[in-house]
N, C-alpha and C. Protein backbone atom coordinates (compact mmCIF):
# COMPACT_ATOMS: atom_id res chain seq x y z
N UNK A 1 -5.07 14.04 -29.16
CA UNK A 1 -5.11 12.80 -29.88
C UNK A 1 -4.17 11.76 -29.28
N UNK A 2 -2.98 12.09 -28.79
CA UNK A 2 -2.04 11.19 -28.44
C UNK A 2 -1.89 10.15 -27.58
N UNK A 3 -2.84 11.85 -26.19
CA UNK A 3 -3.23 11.32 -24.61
C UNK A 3 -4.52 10.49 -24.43
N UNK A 4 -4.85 10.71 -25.73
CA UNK A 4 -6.38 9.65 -25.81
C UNK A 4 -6.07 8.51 -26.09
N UNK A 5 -5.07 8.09 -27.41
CA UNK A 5 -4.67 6.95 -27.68
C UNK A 5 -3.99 6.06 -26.27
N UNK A 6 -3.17 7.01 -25.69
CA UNK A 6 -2.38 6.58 -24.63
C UNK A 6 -3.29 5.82 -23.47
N UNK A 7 -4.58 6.84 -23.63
CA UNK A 7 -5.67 6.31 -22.10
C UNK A 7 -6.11 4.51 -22.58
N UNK A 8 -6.70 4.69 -24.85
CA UNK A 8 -6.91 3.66 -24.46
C UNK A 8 -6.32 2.30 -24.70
N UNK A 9 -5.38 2.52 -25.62
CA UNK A 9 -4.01 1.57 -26.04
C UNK A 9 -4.04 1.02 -24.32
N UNK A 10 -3.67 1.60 -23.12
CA UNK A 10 -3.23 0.94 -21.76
C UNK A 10 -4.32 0.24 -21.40
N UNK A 11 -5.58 0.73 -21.72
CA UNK A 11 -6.44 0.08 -20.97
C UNK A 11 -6.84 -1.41 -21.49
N UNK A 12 -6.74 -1.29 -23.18
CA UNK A 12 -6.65 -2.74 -23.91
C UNK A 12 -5.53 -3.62 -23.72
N UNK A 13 -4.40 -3.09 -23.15
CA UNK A 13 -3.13 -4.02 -22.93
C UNK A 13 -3.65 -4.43 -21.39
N UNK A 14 -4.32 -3.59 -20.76
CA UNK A 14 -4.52 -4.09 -19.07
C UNK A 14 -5.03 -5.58 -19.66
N UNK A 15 -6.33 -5.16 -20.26
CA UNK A 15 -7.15 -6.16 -20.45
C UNK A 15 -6.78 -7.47 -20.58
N UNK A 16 -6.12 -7.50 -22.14
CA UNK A 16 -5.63 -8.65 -22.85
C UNK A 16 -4.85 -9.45 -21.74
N UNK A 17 -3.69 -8.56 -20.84
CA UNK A 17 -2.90 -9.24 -20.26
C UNK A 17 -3.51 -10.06 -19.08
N UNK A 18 -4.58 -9.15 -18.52
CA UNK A 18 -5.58 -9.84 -17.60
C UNK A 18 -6.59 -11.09 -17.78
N UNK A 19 -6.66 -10.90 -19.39
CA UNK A 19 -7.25 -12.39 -19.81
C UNK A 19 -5.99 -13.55 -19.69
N UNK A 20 -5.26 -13.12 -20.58
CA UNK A 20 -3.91 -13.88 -20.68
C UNK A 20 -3.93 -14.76 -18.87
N UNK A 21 -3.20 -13.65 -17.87
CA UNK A 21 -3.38 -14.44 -16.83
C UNK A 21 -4.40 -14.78 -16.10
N UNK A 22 -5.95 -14.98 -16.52
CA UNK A 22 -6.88 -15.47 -15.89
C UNK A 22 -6.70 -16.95 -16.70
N UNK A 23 -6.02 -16.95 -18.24
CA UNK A 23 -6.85 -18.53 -18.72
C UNK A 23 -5.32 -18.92 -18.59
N UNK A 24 -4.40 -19.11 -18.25
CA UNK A 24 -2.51 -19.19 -17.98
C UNK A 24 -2.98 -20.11 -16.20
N UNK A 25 -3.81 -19.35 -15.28
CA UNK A 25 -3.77 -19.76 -14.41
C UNK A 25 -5.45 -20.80 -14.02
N UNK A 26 -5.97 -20.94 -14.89
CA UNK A 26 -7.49 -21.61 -14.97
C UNK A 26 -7.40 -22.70 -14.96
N UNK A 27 -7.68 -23.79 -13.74
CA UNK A 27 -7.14 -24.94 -14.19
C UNK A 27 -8.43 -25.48 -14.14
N UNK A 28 -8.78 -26.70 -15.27
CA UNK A 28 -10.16 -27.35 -15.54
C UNK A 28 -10.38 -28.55 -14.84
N UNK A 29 -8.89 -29.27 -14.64
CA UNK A 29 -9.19 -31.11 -14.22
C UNK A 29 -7.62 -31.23 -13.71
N UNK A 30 -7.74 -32.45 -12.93
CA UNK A 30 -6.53 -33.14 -12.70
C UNK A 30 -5.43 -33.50 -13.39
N UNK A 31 -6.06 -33.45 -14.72
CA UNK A 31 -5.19 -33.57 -15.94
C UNK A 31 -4.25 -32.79 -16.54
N UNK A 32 -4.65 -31.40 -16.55
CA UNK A 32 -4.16 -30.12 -16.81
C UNK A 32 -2.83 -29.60 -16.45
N UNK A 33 -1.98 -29.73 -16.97
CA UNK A 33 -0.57 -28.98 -17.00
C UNK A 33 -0.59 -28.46 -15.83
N UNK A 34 -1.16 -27.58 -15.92
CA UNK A 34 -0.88 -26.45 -14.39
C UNK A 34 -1.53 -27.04 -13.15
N UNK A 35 -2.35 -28.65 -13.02
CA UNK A 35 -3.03 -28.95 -11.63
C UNK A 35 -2.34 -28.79 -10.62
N UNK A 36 -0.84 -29.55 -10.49
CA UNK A 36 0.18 -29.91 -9.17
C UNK A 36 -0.23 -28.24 -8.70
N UNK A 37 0.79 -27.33 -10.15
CA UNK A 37 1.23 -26.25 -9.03
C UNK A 37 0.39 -25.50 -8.64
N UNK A 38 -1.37 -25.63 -9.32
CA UNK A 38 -2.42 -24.94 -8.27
C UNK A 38 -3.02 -25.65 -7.29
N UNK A 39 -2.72 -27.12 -6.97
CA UNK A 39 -3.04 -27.94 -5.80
C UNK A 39 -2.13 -27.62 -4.80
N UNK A 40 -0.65 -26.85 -5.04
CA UNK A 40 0.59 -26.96 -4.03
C UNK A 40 1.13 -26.21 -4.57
N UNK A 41 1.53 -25.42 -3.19
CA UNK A 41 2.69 -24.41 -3.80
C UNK A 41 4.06 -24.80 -2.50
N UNK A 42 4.38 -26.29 -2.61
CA UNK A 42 5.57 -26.75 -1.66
C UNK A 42 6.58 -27.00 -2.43
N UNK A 43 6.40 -27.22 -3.72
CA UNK A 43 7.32 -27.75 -4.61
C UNK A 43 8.68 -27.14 -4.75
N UNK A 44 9.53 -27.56 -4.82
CA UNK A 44 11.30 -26.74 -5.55
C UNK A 44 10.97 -25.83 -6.39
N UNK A 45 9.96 -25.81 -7.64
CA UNK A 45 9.35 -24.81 -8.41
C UNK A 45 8.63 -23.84 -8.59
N UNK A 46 7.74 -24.22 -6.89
CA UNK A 46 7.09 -23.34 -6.32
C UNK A 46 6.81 -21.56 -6.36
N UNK A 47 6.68 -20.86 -7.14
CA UNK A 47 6.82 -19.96 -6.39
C UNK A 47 6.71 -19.10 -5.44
N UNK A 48 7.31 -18.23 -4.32
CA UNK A 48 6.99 -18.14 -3.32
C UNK A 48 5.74 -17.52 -2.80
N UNK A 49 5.15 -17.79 -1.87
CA UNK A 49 3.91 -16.61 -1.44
C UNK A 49 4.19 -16.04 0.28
N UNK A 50 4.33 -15.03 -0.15
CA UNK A 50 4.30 -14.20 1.39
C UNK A 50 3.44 -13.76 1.84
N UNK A 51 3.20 -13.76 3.43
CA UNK A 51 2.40 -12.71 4.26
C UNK A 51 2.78 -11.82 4.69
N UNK A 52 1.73 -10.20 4.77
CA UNK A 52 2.97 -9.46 5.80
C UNK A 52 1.81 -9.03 6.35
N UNK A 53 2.59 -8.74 7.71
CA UNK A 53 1.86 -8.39 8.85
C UNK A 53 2.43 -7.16 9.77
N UNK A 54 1.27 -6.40 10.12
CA UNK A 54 1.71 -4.94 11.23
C UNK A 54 1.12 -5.03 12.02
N UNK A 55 2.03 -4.47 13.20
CA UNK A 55 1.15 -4.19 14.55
C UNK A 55 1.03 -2.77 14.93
N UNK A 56 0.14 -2.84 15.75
CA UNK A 56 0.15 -1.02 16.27
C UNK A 56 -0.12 -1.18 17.86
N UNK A 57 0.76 -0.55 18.11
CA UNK A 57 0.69 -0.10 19.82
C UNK A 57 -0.16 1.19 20.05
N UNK A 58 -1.01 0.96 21.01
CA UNK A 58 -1.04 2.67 21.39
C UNK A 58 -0.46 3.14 22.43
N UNK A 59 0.05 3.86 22.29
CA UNK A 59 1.04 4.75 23.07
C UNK A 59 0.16 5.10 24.27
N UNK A 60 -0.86 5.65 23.92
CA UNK A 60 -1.49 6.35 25.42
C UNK A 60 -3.23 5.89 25.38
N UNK A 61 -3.13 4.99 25.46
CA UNK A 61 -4.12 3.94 25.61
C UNK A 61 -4.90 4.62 26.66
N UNK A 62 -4.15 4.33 28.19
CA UNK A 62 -4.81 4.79 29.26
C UNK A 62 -5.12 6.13 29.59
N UNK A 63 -4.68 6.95 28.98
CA UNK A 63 -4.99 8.12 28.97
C UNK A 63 -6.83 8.37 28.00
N UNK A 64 -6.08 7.70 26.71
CA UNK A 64 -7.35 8.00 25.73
C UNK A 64 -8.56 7.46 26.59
N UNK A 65 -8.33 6.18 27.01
CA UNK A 65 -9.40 5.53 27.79
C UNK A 65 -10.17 6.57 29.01
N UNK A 66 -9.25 6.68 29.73
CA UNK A 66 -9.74 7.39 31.24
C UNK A 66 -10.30 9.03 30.39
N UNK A 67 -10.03 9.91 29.64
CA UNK A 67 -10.14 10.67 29.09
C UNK A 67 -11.60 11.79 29.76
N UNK A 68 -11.80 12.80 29.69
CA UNK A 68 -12.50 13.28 30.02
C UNK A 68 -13.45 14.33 28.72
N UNK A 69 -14.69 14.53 28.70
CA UNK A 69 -15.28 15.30 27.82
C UNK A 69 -14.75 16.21 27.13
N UNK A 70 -13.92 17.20 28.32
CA UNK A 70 -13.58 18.81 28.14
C UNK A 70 -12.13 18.62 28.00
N UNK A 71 -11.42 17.50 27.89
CA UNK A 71 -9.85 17.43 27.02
C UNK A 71 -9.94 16.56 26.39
N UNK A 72 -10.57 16.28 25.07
CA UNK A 72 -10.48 15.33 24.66
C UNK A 72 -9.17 14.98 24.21
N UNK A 73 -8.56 13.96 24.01
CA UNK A 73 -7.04 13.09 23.67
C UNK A 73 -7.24 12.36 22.42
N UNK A 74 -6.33 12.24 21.11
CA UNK A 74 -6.00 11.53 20.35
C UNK A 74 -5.52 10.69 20.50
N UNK A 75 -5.45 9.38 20.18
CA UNK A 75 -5.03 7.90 20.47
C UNK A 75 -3.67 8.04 19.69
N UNK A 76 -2.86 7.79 20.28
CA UNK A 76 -1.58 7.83 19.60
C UNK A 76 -0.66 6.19 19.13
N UNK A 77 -1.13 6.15 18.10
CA UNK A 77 -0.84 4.59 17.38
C UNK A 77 1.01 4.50 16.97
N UNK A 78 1.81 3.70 17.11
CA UNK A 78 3.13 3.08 16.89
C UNK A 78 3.20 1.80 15.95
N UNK A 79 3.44 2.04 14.63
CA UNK A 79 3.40 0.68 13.43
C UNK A 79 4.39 -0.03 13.74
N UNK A 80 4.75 -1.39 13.93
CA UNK A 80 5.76 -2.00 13.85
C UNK A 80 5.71 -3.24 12.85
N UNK A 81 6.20 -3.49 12.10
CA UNK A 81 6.50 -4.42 10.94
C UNK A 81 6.98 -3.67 9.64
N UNK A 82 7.44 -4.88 8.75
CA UNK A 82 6.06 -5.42 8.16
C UNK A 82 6.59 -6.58 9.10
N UNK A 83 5.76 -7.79 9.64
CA UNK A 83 6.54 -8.94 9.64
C UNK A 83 5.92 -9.94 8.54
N UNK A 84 6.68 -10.89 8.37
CA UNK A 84 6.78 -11.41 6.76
C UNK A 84 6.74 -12.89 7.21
N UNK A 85 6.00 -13.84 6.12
CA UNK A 85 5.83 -15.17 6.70
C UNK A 85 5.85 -15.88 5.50
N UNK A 86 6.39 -16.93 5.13
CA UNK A 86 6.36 -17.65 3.72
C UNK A 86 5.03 -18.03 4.07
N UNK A 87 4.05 -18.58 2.87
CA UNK A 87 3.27 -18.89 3.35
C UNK A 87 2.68 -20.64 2.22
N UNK A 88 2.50 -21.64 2.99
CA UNK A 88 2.51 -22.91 2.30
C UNK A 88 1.12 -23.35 1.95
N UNK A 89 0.28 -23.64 0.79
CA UNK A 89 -1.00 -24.04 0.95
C UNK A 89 -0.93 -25.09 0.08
N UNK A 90 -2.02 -26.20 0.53
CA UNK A 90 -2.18 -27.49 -0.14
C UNK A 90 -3.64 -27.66 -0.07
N UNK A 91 -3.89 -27.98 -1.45
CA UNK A 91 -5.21 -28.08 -1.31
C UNK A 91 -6.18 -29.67 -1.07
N UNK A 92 -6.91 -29.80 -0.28
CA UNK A 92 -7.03 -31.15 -0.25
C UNK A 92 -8.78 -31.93 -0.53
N UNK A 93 -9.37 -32.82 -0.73
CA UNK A 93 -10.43 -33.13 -1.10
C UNK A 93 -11.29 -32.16 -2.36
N UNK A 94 -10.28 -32.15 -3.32
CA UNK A 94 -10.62 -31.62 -4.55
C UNK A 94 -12.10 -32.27 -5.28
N UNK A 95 -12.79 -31.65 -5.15
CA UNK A 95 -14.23 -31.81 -6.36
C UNK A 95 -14.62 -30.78 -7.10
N UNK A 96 -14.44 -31.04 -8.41
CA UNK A 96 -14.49 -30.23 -9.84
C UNK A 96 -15.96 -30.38 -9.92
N UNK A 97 -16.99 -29.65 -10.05
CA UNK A 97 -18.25 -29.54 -11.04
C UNK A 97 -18.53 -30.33 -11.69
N UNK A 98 -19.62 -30.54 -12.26
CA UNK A 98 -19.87 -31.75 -13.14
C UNK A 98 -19.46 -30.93 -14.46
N UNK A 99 -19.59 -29.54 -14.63
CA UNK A 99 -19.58 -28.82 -16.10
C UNK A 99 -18.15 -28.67 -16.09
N UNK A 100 -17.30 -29.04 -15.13
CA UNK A 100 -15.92 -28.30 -14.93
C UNK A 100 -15.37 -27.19 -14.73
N UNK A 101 -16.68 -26.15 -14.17
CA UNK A 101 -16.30 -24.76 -14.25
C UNK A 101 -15.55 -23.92 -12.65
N UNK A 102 -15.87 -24.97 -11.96
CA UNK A 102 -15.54 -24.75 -10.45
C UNK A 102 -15.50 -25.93 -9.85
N UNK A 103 -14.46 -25.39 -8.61
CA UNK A 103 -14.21 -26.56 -8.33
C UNK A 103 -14.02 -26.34 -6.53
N UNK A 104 -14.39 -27.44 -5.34
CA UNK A 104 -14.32 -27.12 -3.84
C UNK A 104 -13.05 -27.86 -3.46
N UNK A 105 -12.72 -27.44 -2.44
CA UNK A 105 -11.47 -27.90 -2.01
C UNK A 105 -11.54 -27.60 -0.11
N UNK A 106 -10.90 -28.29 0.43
CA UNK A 106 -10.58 -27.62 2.11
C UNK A 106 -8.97 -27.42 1.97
């Protein structure tokens, strides 16, 4: 009884909270409280958005390459990162829908 309540008590809090931040971040018009900071995220208030990025070396590239039928070789991969990038977007030539439900941007 408990572990059942538990499965679905979480799954209705996922929910709610997932509505919560779908209509928190929904913006309808130019007018709207929240337009600036979903047109721009440059502002002092901004909050931040990162990229991260990995690379992979292969170690024995030329080997795997030149390789022969009767030894076959595993490619031997080397991760390096994360590397990390603030990342700035502005949105520009905004047109909202005529219903207001979507909206294009470049």
């Amino acid at each position: 009884g408990l572990f059942l309540f538990g499965i679905i008590f979480g799954a209705v809090v996922r929910e709610k909270v997932n509505d919560g931040l779908v209509a928190a971040s929904k913006v309808c018009g130019p007018h709207d409280d929240s337009y600036e900071a979903w047109r721009t995220n440059t502002g002092s208030d901004s909050p931040p958005k990162y990229k991260y990025f990995y690379a992979f070396e292969a170690e024995n590239a030329k080997a795997y390459l030149e390789q022969i039928p009767t030894n076959p070789q595993s490619l031997t991969l080397n991760m390096t990162g994360p590397y990390v990038m603030q990342q700035f977007d502005t949105k520009f030539d905004i047109h909202f829908s005529e219903a207001m439900d979507s909206a294009t941007y470049k």
